[in-house]
N, C-alpha and C. Protein backbone atom coordinates (compact mmCIF):
# COMPACT_ATOMS: atom_id res chain seq x y z
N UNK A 1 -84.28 19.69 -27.49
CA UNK A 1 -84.55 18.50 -26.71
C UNK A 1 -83.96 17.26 -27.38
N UNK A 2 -83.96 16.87 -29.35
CA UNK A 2 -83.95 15.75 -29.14
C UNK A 2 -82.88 16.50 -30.27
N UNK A 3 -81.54 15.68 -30.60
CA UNK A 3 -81.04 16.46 -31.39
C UNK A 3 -81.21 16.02 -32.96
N UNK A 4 -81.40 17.07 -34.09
CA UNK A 4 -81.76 17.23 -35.44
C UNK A 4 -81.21 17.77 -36.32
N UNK A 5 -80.83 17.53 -37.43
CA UNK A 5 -80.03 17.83 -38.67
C UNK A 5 -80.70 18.68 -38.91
N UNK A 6 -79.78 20.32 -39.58
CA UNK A 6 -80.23 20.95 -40.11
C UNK A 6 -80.50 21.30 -41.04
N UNK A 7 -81.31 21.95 -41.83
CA UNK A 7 -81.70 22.45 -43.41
C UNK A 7 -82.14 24.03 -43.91
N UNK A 8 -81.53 23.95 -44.81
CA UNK A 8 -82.06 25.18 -45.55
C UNK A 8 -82.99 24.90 -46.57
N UNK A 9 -83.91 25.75 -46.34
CA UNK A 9 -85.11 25.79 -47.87
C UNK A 9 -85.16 27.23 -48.17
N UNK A 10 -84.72 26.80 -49.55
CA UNK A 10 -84.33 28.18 -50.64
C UNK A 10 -84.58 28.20 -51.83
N UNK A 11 -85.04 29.38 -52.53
CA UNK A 11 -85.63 29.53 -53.84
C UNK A 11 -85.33 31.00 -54.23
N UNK A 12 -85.09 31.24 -55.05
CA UNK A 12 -84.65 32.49 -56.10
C UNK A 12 -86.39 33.20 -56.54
N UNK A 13 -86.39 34.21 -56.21
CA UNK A 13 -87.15 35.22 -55.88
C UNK A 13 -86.90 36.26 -56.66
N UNK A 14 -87.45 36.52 -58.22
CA UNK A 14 -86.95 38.09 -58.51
C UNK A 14 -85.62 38.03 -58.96
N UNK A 15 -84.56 36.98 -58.80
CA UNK A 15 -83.40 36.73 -59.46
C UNK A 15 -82.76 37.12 -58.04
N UNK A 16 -82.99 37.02 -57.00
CA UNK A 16 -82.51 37.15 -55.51
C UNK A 16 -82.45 35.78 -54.87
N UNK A 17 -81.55 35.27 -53.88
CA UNK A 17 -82.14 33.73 -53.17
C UNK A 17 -82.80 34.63 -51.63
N UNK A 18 -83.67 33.50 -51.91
CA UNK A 18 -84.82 33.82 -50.84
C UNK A 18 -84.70 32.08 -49.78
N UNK A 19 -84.57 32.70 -48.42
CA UNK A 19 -84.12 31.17 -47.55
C UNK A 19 -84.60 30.92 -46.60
N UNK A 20 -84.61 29.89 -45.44
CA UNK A 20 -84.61 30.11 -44.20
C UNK A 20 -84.19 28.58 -43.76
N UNK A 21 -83.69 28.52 -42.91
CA UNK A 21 -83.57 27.87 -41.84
C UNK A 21 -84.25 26.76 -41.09
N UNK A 22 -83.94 25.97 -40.76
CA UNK A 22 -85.49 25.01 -40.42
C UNK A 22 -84.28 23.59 -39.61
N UNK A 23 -84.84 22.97 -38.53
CA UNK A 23 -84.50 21.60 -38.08
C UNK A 23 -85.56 20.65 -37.65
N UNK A 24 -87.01 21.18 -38.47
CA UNK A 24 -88.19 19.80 -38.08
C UNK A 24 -88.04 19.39 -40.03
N UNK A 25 -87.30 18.07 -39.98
CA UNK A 25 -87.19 18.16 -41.50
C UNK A 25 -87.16 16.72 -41.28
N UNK A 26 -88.14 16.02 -41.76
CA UNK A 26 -88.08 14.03 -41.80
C UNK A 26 -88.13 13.50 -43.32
N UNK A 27 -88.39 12.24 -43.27
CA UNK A 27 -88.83 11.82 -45.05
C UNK A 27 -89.78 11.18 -43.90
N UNK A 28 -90.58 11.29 -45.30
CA UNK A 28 -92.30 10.60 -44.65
C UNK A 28 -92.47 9.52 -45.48
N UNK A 29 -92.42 9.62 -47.25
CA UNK A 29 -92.66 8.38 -48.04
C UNK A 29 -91.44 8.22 -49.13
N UNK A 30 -91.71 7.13 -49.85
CA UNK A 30 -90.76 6.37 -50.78
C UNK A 30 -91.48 7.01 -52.07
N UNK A 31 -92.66 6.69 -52.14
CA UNK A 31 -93.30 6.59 -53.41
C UNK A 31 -95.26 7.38 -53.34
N UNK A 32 -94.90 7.99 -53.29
CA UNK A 32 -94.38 9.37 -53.98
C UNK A 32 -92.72 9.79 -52.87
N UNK A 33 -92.10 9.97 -52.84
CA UNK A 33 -90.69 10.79 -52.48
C UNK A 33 -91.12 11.85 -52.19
N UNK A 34 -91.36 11.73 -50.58
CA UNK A 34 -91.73 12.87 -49.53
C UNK A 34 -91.08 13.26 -48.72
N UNK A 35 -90.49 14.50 -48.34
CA UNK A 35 -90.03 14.93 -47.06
C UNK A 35 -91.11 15.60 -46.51
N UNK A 36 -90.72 15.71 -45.22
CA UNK A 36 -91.67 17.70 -44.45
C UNK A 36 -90.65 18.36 -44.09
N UNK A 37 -91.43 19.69 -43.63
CA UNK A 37 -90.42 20.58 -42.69
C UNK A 37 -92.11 21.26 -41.59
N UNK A 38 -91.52 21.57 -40.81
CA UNK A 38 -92.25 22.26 -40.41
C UNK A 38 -91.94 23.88 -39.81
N UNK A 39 -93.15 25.01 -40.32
CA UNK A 39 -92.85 26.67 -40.45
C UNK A 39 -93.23 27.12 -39.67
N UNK A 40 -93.32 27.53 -38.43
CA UNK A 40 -93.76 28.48 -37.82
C UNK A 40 -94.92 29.54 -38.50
N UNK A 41 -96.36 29.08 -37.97
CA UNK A 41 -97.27 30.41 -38.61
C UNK A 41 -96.83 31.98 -39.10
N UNK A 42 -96.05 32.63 -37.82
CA UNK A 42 -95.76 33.78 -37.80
C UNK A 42 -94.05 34.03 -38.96
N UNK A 43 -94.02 32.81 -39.73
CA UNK A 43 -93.19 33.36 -40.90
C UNK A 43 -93.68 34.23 -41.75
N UNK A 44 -92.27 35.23 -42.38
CA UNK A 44 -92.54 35.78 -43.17
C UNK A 44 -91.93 35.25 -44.29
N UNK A 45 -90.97 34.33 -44.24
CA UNK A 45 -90.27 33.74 -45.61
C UNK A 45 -91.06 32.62 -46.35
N UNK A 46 -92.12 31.92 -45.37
CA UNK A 46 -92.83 30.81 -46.12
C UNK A 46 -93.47 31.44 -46.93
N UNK A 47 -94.45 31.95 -46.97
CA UNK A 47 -95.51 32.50 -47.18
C UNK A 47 -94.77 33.05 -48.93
N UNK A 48 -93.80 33.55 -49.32
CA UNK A 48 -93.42 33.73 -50.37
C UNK A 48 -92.26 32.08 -51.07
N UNK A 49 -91.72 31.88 -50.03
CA UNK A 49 -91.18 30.44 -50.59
C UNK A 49 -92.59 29.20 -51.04
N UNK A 50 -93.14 29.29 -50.70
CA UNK A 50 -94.13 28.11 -50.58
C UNK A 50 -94.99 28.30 -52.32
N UNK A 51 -94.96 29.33 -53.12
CA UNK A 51 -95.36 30.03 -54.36
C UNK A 51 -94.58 29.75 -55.04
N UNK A 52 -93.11 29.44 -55.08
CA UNK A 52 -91.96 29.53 -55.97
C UNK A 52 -92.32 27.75 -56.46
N UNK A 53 -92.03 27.41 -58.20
CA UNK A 53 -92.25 26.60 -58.58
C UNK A 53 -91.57 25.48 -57.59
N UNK A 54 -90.18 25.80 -57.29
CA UNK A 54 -89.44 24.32 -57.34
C UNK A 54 -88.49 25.34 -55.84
N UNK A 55 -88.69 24.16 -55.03
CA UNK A 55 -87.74 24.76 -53.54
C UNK A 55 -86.43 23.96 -53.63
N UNK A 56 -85.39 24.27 -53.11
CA UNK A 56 -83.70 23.94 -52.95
C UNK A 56 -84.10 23.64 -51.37
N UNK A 57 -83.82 21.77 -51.09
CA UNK A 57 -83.68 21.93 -50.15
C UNK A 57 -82.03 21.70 -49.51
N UNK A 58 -81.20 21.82 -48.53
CA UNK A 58 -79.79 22.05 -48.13
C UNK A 58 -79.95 21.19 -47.16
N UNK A 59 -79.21 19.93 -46.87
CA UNK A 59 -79.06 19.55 -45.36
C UNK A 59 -77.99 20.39 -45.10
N UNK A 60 -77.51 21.17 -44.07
CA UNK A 60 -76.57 21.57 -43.66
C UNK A 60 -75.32 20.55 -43.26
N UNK A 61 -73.90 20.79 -43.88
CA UNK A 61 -73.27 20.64 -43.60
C UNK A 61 -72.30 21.19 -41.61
N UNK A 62 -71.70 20.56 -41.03
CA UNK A 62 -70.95 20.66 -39.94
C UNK A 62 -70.20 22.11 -40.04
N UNK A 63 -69.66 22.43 -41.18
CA UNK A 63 -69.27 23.66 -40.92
C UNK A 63 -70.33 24.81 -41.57
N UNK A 64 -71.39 24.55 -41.58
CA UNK A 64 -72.27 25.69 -41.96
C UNK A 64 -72.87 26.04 -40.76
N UNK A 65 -72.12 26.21 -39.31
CA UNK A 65 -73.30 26.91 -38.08
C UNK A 65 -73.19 28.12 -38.50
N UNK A 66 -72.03 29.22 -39.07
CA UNK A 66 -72.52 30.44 -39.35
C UNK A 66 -73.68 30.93 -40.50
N UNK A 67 -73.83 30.03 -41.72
CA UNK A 67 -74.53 29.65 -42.88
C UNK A 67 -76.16 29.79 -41.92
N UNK A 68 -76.16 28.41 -40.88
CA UNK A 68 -76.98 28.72 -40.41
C UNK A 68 -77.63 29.73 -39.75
N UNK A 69 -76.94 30.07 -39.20
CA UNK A 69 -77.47 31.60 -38.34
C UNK A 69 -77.16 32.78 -39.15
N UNK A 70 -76.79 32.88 -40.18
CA UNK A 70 -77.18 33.73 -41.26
C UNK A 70 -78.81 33.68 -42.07
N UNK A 71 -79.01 32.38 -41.89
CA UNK A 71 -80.14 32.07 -42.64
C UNK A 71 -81.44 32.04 -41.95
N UNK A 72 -80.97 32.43 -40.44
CA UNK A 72 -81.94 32.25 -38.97
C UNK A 72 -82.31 33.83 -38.83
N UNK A 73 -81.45 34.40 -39.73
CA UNK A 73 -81.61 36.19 -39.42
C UNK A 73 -82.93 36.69 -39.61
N UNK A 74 -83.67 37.50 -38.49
CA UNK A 74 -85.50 37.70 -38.83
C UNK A 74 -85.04 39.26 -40.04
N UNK A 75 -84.25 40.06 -39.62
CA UNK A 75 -83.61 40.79 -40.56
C UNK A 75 -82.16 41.22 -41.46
N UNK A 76 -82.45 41.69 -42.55
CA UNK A 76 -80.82 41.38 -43.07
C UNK A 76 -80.63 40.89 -44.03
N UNK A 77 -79.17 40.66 -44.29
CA UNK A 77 -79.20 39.91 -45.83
C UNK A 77 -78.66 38.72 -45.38
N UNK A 78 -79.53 37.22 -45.25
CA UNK A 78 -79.98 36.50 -45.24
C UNK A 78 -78.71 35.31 -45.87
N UNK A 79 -78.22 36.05 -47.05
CA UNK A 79 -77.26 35.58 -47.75
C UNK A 79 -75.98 35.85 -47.63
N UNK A 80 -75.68 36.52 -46.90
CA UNK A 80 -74.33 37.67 -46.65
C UNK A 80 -73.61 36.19 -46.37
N UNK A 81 -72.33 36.39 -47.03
CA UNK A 81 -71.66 34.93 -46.48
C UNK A 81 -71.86 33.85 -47.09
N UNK A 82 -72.89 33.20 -47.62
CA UNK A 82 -73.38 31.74 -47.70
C UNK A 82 -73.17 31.92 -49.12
N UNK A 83 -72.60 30.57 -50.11
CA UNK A 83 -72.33 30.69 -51.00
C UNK A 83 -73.77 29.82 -51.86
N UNK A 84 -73.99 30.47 -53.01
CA UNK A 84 -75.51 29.56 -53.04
C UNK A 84 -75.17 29.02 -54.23
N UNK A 85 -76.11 28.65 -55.27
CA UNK A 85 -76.26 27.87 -56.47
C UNK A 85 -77.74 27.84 -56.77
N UNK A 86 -77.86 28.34 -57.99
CA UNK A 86 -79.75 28.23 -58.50
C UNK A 86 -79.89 27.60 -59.41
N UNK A 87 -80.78 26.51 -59.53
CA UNK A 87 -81.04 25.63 -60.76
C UNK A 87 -82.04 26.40 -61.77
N UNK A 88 -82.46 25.57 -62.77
CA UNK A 88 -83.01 26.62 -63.94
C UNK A 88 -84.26 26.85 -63.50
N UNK A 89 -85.22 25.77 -62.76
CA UNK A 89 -86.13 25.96 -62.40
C UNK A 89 -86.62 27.18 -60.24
N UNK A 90 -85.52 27.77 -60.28
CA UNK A 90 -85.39 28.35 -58.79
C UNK A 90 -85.01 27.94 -58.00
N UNK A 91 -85.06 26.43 -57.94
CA UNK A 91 -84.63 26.07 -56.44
C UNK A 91 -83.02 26.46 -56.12
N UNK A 92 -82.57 26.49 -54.87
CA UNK A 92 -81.49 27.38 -54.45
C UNK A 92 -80.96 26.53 -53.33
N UNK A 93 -79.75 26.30 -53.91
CA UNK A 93 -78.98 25.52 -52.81
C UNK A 93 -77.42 25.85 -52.30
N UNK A 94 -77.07 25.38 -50.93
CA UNK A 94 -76.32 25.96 -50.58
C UNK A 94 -74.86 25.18 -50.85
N UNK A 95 -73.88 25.91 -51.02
CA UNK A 95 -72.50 24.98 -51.58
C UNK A 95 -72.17 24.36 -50.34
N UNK A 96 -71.47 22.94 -50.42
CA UNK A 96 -70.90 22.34 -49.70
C UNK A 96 -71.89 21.48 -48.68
N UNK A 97 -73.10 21.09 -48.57
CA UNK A 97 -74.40 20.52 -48.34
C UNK A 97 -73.77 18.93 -47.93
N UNK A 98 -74.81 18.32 -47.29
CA UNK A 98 -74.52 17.06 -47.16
C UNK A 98 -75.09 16.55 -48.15
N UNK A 99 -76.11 16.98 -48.31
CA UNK A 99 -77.34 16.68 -49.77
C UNK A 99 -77.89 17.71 -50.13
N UNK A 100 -78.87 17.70 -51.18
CA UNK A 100 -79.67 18.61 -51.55
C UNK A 100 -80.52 18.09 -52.16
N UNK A 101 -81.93 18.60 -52.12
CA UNK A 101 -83.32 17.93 -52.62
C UNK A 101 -83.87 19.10 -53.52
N UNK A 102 -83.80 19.19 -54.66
CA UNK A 102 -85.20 19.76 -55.53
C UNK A 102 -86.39 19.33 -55.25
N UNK A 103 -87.15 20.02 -54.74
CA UNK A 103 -88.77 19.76 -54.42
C UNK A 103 -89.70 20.70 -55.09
N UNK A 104 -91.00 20.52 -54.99
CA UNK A 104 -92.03 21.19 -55.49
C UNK A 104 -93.29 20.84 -54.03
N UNK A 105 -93.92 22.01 -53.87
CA UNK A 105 -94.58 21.71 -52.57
C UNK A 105 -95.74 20.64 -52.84
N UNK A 106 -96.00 20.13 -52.42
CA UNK A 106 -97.39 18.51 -51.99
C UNK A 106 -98.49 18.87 -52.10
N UNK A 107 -98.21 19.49 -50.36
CA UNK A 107 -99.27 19.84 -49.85
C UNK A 107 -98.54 20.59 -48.37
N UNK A 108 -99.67 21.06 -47.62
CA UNK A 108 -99.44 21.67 -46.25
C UNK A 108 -100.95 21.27 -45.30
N UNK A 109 -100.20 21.04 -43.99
CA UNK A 109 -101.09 20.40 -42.94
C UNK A 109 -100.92 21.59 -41.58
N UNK A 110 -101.93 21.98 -41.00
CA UNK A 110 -102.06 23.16 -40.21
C UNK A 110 -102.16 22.25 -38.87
N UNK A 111 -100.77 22.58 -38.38
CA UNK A 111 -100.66 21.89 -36.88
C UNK A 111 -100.22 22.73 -35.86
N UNK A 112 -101.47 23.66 -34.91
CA UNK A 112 -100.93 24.37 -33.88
C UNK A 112 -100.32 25.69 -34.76
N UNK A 113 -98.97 25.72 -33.87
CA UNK A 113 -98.77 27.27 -34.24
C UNK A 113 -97.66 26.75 -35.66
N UNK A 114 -97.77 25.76 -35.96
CA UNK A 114 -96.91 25.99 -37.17
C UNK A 114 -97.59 24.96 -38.50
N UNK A 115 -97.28 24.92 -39.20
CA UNK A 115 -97.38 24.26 -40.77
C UNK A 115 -96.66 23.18 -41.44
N UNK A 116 -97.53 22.08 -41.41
CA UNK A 116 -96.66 20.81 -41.54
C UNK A 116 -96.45 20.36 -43.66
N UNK A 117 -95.35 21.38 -43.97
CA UNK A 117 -95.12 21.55 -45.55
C UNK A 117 -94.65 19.96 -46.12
N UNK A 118 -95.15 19.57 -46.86
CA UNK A 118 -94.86 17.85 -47.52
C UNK A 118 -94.41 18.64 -48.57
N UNK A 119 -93.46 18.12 -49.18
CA UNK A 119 -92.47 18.30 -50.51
C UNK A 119 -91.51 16.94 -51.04
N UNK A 120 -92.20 17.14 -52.31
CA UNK A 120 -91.87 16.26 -53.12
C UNK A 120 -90.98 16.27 -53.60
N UNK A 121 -90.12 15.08 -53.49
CA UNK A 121 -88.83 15.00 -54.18
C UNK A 121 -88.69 15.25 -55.92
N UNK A 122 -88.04 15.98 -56.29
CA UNK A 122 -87.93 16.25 -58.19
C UNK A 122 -86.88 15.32 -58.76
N UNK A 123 -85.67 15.75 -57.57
CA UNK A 123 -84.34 15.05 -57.97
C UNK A 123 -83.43 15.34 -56.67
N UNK A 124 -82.39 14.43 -56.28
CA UNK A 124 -81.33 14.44 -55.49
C UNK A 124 -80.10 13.89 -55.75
N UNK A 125 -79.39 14.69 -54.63
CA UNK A 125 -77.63 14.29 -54.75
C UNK A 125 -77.66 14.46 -53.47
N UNK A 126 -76.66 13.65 -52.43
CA UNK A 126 -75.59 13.44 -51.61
C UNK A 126 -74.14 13.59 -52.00
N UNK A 127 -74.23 13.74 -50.52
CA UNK A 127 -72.35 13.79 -50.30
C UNK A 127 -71.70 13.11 -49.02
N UNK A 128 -72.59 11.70 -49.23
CA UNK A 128 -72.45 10.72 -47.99
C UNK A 128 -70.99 11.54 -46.97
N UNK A 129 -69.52 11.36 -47.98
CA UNK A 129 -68.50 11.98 -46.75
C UNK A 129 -68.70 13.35 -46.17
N UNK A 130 -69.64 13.97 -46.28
CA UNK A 130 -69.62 15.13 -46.01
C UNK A 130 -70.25 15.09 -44.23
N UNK A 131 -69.98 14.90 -43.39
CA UNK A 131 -71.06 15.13 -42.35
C UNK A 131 -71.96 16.31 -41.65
N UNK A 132 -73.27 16.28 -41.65
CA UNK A 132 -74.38 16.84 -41.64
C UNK A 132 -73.80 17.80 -40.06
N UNK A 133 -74.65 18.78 -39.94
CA UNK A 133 -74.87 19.74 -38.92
C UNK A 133 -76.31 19.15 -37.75
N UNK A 134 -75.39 19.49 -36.71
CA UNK A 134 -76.24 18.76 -35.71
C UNK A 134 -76.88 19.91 -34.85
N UNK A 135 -77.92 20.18 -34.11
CA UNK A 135 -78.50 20.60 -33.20
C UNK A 135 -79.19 20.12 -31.91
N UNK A 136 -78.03 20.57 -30.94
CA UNK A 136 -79.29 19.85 -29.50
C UNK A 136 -78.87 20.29 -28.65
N UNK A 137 -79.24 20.67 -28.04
CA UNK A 137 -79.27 21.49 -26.08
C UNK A 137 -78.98 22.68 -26.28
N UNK A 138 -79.92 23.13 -27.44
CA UNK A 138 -79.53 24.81 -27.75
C UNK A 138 -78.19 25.15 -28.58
N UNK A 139 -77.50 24.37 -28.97
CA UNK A 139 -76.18 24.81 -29.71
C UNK A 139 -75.95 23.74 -31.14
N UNK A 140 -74.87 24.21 -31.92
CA UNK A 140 -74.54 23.28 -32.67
C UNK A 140 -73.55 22.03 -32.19
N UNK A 141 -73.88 20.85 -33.08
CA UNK A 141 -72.53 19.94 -32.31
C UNK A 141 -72.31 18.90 -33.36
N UNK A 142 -71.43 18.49 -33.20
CA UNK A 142 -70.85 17.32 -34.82
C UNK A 142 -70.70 15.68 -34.21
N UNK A 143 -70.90 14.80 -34.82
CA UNK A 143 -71.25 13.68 -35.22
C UNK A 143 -69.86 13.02 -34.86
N UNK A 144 -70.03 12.22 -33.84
CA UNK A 144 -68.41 11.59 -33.23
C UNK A 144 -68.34 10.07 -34.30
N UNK A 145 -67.43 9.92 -35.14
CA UNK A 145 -67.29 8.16 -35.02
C UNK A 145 -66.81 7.50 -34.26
N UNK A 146 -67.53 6.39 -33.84
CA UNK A 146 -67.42 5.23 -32.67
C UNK A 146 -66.93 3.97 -33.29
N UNK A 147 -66.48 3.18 -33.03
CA UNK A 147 -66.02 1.69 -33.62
C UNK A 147 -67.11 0.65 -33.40
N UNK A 148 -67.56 0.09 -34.30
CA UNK A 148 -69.11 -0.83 -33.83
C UNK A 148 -68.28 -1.90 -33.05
N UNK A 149 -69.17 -3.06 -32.98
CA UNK A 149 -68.82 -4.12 -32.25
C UNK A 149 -67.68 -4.63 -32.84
N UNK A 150 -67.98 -4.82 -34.05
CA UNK A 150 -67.33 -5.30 -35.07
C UNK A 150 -65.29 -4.98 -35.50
N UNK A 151 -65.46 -3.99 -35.26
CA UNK A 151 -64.80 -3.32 -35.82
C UNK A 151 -63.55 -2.96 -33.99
N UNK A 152 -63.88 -3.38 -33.50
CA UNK A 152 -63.45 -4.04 -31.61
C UNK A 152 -62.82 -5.37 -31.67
N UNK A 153 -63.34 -5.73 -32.47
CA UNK A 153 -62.52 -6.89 -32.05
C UNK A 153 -63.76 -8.02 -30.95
């Protein structure tokens, strides 16, 4: 319906990356340095990501729609394809990102059929030129530049 940047949240599991997929992903505060996401109850990947000290979060980059739908897989290897990176503490991120957030979970808020996860920022990097992966009307789609007013004349 409304269109949303996508993300991966990933963490190393057993010396494996463990991931999934997600586009309800906002910042909520400054101070403490909050994002959410929100999980679907009937996950099976939260429920073991949400335990791991420190989560990798990924904005998806424009050319990661296959990344994405690798990472959307309910079975499979999850990773097949996607090139990752693990910090010392687990979190797991994906190469070529618009950003990436080290987090540690907050807290979690039970809304309906899914789980409203707050995660705290540890540390971040951008890649302002990089442009983010878009989602809306059911498909992927990329980010047009327009000329402001300004820049018209």
């Amino acid at each position: 319906m409304f269109p949303v940047r996508v993300i991966a949240v990933c963490a190393s599991i057993d010396g494996e990356p463990v991931g999934m997929a997600a586009s309800s992903f906002t910042t909520v505060s400054v101070d403490p340095p909050l994002v959410s996401i929100c999980v679907q109850n009937t996950s099976t990947t939260w429920p073991r990501l949400r335990e791991r000290e420190r989560l990798g979060v990924s904005v998806l980059a424009e050319h990661h729609s296959d990344a994405c739908l690798s990472l959307s897989r309910k079975v499979g290897d999850r990773f097949a394809g996607v090139r990752w990176t693990e910090l010392s503490k687990g979190a797991v991120f994906v190469h070529g990102a618009t950003a990436w957030l080290d987090c540690r979970l907050h807290s979690e808020l039970p809304a309906g059929d899914h789980t409203i996860a707050l995660l705290e920022i540890c540390e971040l990097s951008a890649d302002p030129d990089t442009p983010p992966l878009v989602f809306h009307g059911s498909r992927f789609r990329r980010l047009a530049v327009t000329a402001t007013a300004g820049e018209r004349g």
